[in-house]
C-alpha atoms as a PDB file:
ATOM      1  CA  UNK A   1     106.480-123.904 -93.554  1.00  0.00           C
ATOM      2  CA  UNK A   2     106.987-122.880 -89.681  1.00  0.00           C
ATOM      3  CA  UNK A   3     103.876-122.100 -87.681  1.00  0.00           C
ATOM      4  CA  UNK A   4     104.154-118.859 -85.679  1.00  0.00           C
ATOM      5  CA  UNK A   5     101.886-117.689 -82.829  1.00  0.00           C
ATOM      6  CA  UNK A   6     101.472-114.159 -83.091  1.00  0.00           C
ATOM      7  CA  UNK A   7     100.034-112.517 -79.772  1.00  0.00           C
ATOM      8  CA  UNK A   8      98.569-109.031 -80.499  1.00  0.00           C
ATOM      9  CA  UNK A   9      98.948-106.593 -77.509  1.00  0.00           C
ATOM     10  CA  UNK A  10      95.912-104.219 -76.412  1.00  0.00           C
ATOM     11  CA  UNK A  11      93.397-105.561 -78.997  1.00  0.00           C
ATOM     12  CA  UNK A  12      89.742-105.369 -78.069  1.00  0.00           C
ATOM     13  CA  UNK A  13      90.004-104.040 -74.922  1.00  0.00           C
ATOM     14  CA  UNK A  14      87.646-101.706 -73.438  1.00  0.00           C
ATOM     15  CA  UNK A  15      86.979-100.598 -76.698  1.00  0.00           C
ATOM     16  CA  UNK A  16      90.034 -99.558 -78.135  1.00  0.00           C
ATOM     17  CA  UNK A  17      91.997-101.234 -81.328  1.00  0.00           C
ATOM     18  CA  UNK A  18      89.072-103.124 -81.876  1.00  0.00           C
ATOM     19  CA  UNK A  19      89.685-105.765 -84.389  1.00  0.00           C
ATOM     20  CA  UNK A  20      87.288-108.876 -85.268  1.00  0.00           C
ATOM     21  CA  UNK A  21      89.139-112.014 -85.596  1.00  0.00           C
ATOM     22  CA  UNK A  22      87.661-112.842 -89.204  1.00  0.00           C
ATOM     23  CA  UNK A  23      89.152-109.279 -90.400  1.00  0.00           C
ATOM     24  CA  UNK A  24      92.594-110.197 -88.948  1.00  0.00           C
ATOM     25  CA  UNK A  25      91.987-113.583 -90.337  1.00  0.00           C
ATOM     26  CA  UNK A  26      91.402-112.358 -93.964  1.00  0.00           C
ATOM     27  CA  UNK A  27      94.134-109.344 -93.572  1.00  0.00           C
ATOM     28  CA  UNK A  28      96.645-112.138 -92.691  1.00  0.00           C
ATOM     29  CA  UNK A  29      95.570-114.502 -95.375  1.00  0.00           C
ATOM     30  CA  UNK A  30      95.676-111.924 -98.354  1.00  0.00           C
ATOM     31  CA  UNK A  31      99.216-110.740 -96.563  1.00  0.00           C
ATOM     32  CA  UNK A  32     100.217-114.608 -97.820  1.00  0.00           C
ATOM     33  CA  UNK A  33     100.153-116.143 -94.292  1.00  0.00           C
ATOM     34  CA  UNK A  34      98.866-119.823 -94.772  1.00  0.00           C
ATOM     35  CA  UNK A  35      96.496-122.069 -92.257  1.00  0.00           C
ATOM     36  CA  UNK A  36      95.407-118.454 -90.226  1.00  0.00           C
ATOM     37  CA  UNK A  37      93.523-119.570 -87.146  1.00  0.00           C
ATOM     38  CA  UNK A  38      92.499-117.053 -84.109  1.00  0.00           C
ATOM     39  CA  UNK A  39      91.862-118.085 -80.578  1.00  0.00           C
ATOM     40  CA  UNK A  40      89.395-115.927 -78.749  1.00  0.00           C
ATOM     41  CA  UNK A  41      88.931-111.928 -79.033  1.00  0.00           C
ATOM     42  CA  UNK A  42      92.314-111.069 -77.334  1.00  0.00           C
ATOM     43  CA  UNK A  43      94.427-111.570 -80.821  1.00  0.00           C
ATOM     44  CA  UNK A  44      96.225-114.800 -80.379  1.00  0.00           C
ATOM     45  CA  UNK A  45      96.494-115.845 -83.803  1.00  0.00           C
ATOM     46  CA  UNK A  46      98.493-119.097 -85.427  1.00  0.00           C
ATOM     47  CA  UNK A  47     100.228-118.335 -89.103  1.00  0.00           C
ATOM     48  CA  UNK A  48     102.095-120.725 -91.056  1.00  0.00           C
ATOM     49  CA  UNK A  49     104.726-118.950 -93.052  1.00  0.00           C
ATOM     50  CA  UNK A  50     107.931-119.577 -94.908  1.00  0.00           C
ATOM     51  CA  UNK A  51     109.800-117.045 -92.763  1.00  0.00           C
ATOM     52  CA  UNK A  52     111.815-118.783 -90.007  1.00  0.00           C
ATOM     53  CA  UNK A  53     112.067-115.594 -87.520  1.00  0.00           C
ATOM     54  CA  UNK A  54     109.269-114.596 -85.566  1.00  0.00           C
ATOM     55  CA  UNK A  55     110.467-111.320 -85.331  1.00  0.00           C
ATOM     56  CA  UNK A  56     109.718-111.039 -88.996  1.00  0.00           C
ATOM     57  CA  UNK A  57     106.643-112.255 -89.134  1.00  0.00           C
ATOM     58  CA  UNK A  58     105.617-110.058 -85.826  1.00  0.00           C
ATOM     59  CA  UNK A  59     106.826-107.041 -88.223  1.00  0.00           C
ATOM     60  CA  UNK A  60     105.257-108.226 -90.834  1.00  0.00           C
ATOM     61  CA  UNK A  61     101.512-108.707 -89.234  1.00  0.00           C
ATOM     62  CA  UNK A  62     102.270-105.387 -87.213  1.00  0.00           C
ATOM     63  CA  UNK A  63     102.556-103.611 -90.672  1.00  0.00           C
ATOM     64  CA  UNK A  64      99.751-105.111 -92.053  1.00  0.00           C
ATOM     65  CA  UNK A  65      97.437-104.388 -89.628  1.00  0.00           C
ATOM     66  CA  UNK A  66      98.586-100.773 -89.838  1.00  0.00           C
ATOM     67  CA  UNK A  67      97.886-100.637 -93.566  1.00  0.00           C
ATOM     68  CA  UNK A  68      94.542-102.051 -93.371  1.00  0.00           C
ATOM     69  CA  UNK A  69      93.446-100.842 -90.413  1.00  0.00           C
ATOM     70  CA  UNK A  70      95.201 -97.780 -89.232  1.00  0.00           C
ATOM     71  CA  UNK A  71      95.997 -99.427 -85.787  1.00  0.00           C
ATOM     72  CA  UNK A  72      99.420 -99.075 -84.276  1.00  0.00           C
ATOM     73  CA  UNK A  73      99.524-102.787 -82.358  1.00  0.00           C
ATOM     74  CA  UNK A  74     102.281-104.307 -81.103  1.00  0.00           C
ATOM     75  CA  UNK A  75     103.248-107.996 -81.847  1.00  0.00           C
ATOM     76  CA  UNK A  76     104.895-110.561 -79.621  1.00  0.00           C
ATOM     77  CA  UNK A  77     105.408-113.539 -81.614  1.00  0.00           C
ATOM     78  CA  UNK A  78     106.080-117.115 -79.792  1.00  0.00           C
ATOM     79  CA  UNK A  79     106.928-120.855 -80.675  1.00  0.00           C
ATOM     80  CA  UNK A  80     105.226-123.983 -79.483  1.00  0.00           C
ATOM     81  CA  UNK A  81     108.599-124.476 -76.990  1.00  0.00           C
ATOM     82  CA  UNK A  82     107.856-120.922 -75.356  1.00  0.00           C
ATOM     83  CA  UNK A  83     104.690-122.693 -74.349  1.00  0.00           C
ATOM     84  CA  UNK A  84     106.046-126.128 -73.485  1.00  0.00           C
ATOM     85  CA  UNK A  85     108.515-123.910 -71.311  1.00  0.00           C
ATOM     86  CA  UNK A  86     105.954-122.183 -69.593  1.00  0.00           C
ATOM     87  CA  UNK A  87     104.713-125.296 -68.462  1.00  0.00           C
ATOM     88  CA  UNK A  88     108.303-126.961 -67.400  1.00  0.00           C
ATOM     89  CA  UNK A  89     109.477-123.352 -65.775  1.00  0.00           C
ATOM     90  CA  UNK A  90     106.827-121.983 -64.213  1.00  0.00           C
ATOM     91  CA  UNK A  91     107.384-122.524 -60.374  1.00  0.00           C
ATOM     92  CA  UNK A  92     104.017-121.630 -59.126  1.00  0.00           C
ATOM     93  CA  UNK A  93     102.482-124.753 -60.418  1.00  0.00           C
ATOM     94  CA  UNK A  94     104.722-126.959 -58.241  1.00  0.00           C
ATOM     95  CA  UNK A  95     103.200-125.592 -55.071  1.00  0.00           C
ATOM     96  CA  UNK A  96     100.542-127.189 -53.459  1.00  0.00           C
ATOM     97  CA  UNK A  97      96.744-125.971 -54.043  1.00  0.00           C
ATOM     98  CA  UNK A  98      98.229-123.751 -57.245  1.00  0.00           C
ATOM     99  CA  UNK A  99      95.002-122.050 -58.142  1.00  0.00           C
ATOM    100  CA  UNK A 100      95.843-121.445 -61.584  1.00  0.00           C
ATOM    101  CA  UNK A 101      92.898-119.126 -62.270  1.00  0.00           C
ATOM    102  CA  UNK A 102      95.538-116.594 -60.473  1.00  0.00           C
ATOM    103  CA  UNK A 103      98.204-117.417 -62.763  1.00  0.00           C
ATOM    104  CA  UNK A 104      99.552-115.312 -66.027  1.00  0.00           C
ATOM    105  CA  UNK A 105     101.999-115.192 -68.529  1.00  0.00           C
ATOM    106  CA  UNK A 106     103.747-111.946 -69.703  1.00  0.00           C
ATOM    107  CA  UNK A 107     105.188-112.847 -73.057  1.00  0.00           C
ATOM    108  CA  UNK A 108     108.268-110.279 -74.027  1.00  0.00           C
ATOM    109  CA  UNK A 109     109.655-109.232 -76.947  1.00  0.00           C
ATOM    110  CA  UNK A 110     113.338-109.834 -75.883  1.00  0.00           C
ATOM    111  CA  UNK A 111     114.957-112.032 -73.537  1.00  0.00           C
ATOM    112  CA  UNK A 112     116.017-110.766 -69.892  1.00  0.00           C
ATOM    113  CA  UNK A 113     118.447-111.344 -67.539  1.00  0.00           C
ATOM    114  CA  UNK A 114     117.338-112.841 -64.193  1.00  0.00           C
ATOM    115  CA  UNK A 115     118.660-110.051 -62.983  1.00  0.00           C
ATOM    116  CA  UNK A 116     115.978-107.738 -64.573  1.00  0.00           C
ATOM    117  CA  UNK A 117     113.536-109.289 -61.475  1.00  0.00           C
ATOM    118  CA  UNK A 118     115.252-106.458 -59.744  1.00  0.00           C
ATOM    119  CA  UNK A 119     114.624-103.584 -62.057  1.00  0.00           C
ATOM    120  CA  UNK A 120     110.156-104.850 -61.741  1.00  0.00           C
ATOM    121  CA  UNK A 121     110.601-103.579 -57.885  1.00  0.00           C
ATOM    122  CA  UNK A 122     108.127-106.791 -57.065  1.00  0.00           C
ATOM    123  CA  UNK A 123     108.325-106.377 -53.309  1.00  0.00           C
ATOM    124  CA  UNK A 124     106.018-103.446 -54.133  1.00  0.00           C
ATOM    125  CA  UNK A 125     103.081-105.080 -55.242  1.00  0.00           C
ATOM    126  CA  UNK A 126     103.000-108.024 -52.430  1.00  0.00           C
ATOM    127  CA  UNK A 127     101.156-110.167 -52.381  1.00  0.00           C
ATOM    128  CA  UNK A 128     101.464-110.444 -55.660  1.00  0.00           C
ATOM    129  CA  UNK A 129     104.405-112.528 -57.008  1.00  0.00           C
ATOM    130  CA  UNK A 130     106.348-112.844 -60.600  1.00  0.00           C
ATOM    131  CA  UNK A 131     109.413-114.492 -61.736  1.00  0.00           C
ATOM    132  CA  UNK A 132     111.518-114.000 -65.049  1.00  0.00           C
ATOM    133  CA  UNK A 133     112.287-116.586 -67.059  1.00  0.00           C
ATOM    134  CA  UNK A 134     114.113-115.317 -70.356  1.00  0.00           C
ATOM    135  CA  UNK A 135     111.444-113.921 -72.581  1.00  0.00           C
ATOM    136  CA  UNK A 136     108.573-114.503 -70.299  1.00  0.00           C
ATOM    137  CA  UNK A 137     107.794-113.631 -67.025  1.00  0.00           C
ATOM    138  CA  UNK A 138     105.327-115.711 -64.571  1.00  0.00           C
ATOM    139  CA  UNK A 139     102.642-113.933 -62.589  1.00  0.00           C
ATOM    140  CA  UNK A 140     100.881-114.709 -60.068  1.00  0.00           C
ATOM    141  CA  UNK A 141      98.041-112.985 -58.640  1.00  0.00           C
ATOM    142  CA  UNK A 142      97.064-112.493 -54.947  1.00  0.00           C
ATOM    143  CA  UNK A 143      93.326-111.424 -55.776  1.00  0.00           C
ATOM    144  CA  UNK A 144      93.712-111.236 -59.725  1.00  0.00           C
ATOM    145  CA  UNK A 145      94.699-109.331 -62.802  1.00  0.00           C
ATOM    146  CA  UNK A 146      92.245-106.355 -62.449  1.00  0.00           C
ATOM    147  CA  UNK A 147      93.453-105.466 -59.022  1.00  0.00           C
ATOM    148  CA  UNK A 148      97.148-104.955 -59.245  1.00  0.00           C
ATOM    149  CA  UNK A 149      98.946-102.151 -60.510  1.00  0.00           C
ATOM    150  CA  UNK A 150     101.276-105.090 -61.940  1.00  0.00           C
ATOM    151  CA  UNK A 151     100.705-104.864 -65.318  1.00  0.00           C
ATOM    152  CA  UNK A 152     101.694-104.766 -69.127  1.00  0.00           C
ATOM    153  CA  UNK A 153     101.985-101.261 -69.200  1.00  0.00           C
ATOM    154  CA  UNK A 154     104.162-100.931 -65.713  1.00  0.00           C
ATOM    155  CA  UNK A 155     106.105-103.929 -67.112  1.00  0.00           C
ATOM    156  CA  UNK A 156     107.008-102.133 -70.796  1.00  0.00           C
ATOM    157  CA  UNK A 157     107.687 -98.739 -68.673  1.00  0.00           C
ATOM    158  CA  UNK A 158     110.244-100.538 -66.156  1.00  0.00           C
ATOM    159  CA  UNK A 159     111.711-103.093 -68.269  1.00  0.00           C
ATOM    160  CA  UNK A 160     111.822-100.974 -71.894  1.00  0.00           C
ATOM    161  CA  UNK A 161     110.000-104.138 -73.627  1.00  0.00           C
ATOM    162  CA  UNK A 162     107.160-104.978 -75.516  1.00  0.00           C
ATOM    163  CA  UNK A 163     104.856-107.124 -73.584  1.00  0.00           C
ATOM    164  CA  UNK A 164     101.295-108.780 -73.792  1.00  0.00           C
ATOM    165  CA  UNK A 165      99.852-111.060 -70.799  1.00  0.00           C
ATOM    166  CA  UNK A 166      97.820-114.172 -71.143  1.00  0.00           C
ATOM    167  CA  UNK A 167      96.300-116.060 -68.347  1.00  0.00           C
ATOM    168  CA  UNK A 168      97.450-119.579 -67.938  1.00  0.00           C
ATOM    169  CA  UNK A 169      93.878-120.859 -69.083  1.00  0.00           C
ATOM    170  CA  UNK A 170      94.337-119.190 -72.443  1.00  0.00           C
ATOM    171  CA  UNK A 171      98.607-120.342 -72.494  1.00  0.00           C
ATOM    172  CA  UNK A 172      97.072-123.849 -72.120  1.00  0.00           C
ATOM    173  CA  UNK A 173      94.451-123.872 -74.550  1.00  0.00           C
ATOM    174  CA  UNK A 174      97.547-121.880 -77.236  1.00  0.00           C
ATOM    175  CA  UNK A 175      99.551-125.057 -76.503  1.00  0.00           C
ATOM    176  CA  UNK A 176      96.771-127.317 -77.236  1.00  0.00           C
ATOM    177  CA  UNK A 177      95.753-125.364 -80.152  1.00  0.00           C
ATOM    178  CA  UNK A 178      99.739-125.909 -81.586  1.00  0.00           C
ATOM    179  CA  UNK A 179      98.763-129.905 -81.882  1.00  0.00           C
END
């Protein structure tokens, strides 16, 4: 058994795809995922399953939720090391008086080149700041998330990925959560 973390994009959000975490919970469990536990509204939700690939699991919980529930949501699915690695590579917590109530985590459903950074156009949205790291891509904020036009959906549209953000609160709570 392998324990995925699934992170549902767009899911209870201003009243769209609105799903309640003991539906997903009991859609996932009678889908044969084992040991289903949710973390807040936003869809971040642990499975244990025999499947080794997250992509196939992500598929898997994306098609489920489709046949239950009729909602088209996309699925970025993530191991404890994604985590641990947002904590080892994410530069903005080496500088001094990081405020990491300004900090976020897109989570991507490929891996990047560092050479993608150019392709976001970043210098745009100063003083806001990111970096790309792989499959994730650290954020941080000049005055916060709902002020910036810096955001999933410009991210998918420049970068032609999948992509859900988390702020670093709820990435260190996940890692917690992954014991």
């Amino acid at each position: 058994m392998k324990t995925h973390l699934a992170l549902l994009r767009g899911i209870n959000v201003s009243g769209h795809n609105m799903i309640k975490m003991d539906v997903l919970k009991s859609l996932l469990e009678n889908a044969g995922f084992q040991n289903v536990r949710t973390y807040i509204q936003s869809g971040n939700v642990f499975v244990d399953s025999e499947e080794e690939h997250g992509a196939s699991v992500g598929f898997k919980i994306k098609q489920e939720i489709f046949k239950e529930l009729g909602l088209e949501v996309p699925v970025v699915v993530i191991t404890k090391e994604d985590l641990e690695a947002c904590f080892k590579n994410n530069s903005y917590l080496k500088e001094k008086d990081c405020d990491t109530k300004k900090l976020y985590v897109a989570f991507l459903s490929k891996e990047l080149q560092g050479s993608a950074i150019n392709d976001l156009k970043i210098s745009q949205f100063k003083p806001d700041e990111a970096t790309i790291d792989k499959s994730r891509i650290y954020i941080k904020y000049a005055v916060g998330a709902g002020k910036t036009r810096l955001d999933q959906k410009y991210i998918e549209k420049k970068l032609n990925v999948v992509a859900t953000i988390r702020n670093w609160n709820t990435v260190s709570t996940l890692l917690e959560m992954f014991g």
